[in-house]
PDB file of N, CA and C in Angstrom:
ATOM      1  N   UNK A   1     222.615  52.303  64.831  1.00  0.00           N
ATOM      2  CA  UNK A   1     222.444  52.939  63.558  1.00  0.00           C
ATOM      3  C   UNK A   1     223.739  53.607  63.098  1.00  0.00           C
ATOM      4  N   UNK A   2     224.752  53.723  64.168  1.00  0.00           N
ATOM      5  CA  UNK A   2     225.968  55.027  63.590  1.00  0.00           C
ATOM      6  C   UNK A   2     227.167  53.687  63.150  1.00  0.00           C
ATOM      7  N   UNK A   3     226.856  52.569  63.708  1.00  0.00           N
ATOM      8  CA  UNK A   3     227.904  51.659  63.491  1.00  0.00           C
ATOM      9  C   UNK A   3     227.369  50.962  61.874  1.00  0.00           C
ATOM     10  N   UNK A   4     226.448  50.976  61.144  1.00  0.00           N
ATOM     11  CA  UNK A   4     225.738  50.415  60.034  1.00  0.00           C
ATOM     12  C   UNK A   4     226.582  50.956  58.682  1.00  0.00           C
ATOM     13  N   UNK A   5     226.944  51.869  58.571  1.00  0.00           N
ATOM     14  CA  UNK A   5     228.215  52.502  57.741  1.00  0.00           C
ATOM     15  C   UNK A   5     229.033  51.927  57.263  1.00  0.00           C
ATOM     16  N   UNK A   6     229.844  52.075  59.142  1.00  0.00           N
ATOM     17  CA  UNK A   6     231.113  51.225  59.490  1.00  0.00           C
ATOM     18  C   UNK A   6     231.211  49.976  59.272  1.00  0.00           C
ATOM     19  N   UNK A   7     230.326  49.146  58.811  1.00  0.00           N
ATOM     20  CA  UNK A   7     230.601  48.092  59.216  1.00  0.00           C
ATOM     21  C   UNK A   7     229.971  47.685  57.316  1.00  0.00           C
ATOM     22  N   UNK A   8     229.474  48.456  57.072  1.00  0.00           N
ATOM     23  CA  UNK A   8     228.765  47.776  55.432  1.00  0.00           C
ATOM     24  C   UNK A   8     230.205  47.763  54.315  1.00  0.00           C
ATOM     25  N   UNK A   9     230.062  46.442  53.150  1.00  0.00           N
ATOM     26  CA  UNK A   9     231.119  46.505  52.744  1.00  0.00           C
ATOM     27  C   UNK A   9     231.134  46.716  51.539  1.00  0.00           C
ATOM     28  N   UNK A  10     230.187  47.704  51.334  1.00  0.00           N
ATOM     29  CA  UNK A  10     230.171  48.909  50.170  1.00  0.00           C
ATOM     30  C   UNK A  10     229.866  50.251  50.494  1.00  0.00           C
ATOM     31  N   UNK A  11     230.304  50.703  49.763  1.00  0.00           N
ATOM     32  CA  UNK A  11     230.004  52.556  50.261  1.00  0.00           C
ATOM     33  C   UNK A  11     229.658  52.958  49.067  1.00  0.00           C
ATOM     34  N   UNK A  12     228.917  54.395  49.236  1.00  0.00           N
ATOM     35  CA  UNK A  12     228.739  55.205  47.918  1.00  0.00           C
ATOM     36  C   UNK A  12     229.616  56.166  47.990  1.00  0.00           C
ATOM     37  N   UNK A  13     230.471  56.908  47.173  1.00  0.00           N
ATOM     38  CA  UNK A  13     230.965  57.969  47.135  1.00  0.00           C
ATOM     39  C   UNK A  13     230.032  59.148  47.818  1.00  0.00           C
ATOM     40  N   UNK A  14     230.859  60.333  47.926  1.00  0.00           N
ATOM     41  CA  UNK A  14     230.167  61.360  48.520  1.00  0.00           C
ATOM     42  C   UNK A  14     229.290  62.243  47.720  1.00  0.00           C
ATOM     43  N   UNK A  15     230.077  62.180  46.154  1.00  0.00           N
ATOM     44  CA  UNK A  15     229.467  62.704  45.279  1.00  0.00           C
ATOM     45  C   UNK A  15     227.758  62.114  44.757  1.00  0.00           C
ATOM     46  N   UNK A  16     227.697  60.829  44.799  1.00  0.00           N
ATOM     47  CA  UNK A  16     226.794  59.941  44.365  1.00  0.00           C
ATOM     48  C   UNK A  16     225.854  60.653  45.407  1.00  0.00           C
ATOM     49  N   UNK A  17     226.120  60.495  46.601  1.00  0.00           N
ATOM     50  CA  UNK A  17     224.831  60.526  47.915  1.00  0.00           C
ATOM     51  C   UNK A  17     224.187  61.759  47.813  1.00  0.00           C
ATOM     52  N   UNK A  18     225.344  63.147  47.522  1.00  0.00           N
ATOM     53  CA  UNK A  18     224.967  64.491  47.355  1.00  0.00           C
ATOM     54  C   UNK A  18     224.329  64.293  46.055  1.00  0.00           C
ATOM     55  N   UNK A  19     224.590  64.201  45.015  1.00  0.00           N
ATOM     56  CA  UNK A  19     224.187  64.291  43.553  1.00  0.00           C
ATOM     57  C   UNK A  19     223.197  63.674  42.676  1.00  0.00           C
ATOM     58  N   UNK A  20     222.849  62.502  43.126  1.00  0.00           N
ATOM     59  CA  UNK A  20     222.367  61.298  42.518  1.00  0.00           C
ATOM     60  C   UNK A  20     220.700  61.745  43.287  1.00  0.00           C
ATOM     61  N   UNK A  21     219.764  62.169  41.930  1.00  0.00           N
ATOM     62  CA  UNK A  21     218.620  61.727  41.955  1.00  0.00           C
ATOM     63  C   UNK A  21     217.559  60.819  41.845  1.00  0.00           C
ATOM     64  N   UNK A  22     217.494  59.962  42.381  1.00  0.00           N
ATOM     65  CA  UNK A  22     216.903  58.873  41.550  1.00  0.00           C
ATOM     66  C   UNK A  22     214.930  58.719  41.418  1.00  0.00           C
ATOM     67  N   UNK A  23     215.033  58.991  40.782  1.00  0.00           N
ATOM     68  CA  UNK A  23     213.115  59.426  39.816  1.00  0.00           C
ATOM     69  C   UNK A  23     212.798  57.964  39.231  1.00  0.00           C
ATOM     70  N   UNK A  24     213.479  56.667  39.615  1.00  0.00           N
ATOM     71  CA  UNK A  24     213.068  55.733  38.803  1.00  0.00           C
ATOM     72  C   UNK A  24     211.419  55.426  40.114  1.00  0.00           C
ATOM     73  N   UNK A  25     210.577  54.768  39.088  1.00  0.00           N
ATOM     74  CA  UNK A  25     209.604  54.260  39.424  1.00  0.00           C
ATOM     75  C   UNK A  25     208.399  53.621  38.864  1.00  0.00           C
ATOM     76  N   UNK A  26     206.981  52.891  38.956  1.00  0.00           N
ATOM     77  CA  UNK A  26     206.455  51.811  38.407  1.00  0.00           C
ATOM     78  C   UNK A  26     205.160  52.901  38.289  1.00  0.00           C
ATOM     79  N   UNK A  27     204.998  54.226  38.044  1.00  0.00           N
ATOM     80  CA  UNK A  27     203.819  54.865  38.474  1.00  0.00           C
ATOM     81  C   UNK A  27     203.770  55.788  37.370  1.00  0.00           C
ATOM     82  N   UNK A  28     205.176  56.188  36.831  1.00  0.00           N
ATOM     83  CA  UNK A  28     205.672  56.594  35.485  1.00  0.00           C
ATOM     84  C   UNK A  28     205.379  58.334  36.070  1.00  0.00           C
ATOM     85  N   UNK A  29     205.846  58.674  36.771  1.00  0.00           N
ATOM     86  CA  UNK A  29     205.471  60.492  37.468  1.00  0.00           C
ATOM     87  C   UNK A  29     206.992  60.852  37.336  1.00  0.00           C
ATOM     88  N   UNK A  30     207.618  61.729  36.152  1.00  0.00           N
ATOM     89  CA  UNK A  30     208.589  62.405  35.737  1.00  0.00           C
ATOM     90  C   UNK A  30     208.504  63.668  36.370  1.00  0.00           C
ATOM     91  N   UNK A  31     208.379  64.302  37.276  1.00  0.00           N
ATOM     92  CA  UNK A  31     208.619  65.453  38.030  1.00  0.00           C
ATOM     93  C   UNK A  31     209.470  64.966  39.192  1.00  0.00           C
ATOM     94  N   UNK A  32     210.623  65.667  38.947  1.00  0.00           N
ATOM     95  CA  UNK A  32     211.334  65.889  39.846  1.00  0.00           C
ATOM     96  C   UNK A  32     211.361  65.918  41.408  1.00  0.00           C
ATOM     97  N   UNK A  33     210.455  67.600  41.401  1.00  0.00           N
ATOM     98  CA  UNK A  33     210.268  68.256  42.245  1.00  0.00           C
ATOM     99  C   UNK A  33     208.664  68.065  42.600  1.00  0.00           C
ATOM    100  N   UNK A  34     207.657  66.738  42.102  1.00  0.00           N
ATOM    101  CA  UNK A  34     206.727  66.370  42.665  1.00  0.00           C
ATOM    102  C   UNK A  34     207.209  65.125  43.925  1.00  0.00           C
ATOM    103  N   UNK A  35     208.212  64.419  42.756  1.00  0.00           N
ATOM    104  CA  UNK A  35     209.017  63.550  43.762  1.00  0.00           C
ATOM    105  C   UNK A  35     209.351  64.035  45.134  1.00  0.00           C
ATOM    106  N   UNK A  36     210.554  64.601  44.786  1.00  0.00           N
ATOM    107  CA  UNK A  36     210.823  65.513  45.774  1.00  0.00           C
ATOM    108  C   UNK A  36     209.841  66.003  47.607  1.00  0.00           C
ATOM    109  N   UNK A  37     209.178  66.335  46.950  1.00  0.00           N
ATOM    110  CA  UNK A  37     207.667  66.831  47.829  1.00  0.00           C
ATOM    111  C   UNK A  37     207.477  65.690  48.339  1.00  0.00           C
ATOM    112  N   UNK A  38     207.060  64.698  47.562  1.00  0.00           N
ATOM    113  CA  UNK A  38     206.433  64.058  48.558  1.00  0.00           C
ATOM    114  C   UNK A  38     207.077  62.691  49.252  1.00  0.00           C
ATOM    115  N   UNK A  39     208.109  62.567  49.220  1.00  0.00           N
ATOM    116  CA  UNK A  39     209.244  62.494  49.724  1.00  0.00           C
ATOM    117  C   UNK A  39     209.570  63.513  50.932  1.00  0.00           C
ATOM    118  N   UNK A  40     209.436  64.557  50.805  1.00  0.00           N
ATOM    119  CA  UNK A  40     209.304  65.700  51.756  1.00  0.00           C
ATOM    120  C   UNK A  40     208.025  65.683  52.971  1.00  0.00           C
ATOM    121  N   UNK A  41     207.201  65.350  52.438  1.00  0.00           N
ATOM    122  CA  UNK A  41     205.912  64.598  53.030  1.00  0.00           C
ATOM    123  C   UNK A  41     205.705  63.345  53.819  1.00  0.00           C
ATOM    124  N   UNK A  42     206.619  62.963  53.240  1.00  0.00           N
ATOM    125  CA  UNK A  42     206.487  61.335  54.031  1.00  0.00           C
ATOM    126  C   UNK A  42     207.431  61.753  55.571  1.00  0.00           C
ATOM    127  N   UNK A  43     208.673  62.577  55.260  1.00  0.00           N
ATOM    128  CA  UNK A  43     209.077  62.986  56.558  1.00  0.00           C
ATOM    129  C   UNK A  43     208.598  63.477  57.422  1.00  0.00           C
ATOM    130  N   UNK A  44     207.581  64.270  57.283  1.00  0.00           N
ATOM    131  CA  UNK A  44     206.592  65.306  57.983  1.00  0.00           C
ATOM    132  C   UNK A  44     205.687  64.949  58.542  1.00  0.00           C
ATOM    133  N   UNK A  45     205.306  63.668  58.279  1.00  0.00           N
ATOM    134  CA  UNK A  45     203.963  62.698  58.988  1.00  0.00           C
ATOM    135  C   UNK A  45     204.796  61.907  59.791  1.00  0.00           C
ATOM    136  N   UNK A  46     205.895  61.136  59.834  1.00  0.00           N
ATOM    137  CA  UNK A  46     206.710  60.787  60.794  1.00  0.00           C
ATOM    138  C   UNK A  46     206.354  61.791  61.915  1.00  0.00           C
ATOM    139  N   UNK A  47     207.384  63.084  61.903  1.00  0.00           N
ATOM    140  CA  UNK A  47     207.602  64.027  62.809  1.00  0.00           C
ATOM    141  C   UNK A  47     206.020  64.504  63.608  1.00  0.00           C
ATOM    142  N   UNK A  48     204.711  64.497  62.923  1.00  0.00           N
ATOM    143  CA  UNK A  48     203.784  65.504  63.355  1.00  0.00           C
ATOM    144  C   UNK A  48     202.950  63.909  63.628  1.00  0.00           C
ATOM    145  N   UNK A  49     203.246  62.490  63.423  1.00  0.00           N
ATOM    146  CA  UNK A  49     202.376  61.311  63.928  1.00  0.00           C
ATOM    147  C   UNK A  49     203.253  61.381  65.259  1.00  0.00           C
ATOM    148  N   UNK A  50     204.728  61.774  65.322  1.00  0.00           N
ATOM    149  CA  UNK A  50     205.197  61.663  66.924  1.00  0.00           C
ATOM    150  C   UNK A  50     204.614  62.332  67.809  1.00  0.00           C
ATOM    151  N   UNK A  51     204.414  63.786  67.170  1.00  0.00           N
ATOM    152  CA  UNK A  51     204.534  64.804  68.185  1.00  0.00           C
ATOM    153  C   UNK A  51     202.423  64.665  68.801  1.00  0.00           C
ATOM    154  N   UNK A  52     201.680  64.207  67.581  1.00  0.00           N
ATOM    155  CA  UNK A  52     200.640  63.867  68.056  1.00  0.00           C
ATOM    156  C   UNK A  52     199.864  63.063  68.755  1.00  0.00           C
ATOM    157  N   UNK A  53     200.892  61.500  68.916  1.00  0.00           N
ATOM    158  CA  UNK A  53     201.088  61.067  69.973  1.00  0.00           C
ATOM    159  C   UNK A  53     201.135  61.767  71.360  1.00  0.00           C
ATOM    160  N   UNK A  54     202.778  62.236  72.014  1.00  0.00           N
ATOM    161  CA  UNK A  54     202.812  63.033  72.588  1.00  0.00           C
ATOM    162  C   UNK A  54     201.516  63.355  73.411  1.00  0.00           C
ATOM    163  N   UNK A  55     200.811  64.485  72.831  1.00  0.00           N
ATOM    164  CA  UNK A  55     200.130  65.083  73.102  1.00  0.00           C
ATOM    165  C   UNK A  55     198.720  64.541  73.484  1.00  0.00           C
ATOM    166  N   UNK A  56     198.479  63.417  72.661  1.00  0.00           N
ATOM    167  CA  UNK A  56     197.264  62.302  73.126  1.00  0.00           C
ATOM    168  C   UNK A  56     197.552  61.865  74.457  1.00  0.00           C
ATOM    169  N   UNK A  57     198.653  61.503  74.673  1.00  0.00           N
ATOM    170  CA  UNK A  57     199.717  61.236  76.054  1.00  0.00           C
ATOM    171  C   UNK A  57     199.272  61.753  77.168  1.00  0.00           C
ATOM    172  N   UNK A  58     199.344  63.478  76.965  1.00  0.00           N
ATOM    173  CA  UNK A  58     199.726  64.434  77.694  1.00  0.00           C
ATOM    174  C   UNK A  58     197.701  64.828  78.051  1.00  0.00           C
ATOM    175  N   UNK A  59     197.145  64.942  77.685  1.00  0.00           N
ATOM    176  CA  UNK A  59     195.673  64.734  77.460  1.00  0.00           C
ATOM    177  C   UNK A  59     194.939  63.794  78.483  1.00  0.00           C
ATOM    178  N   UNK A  60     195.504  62.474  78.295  1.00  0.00           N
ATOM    179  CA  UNK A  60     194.879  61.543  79.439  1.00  0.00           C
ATOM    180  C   UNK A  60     195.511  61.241  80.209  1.00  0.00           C
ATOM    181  N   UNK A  61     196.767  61.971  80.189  1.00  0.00           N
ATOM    182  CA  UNK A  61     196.977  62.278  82.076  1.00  0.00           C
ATOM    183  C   UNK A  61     196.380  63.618  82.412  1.00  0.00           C
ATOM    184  N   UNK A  62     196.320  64.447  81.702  1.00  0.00           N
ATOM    185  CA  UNK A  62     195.285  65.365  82.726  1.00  0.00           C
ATOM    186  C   UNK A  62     193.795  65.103  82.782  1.00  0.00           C
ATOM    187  N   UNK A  63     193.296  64.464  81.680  1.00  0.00           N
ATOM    188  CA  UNK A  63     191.715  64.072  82.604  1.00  0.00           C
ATOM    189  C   UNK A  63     191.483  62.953  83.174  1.00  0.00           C
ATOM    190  N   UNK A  64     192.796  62.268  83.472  1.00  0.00           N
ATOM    191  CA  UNK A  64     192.347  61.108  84.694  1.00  0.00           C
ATOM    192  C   UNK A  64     192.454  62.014  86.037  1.00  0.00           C
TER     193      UNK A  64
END
């Protein structure tokens, strides 16, 4: 993943990556900061579907 950068033979500026919002979409939802969220959301079910794994894990090794 750290070599995928390096090796692509376009880049975005730094300004673009920091700056650049992009709200385009087929659902027509002009909020920003609804975007935003749930976008924010989609990261958070990643992180809390890992960690709940985990713990399903950790569960049936102690009642075997």
């Amino acid at each position: 993943m750290i070599l995928i950068p390096l090796v692509s033979p376009t880049r975005a500026s730094v300004e673009f990556v920091f700056t650049h919002f992009n709200a385009d979409d087929s659902y027509n939802i002009h909020s920003k900061p609804y975007i935003f969220l749930i976008g924010l959301l989609m990261a958070q079910y990643t992180l809390t579907g890992y960690d709940a794994s985990a713990h399903m894990v950790i569960a049936v090794i102690f009642l075997c």
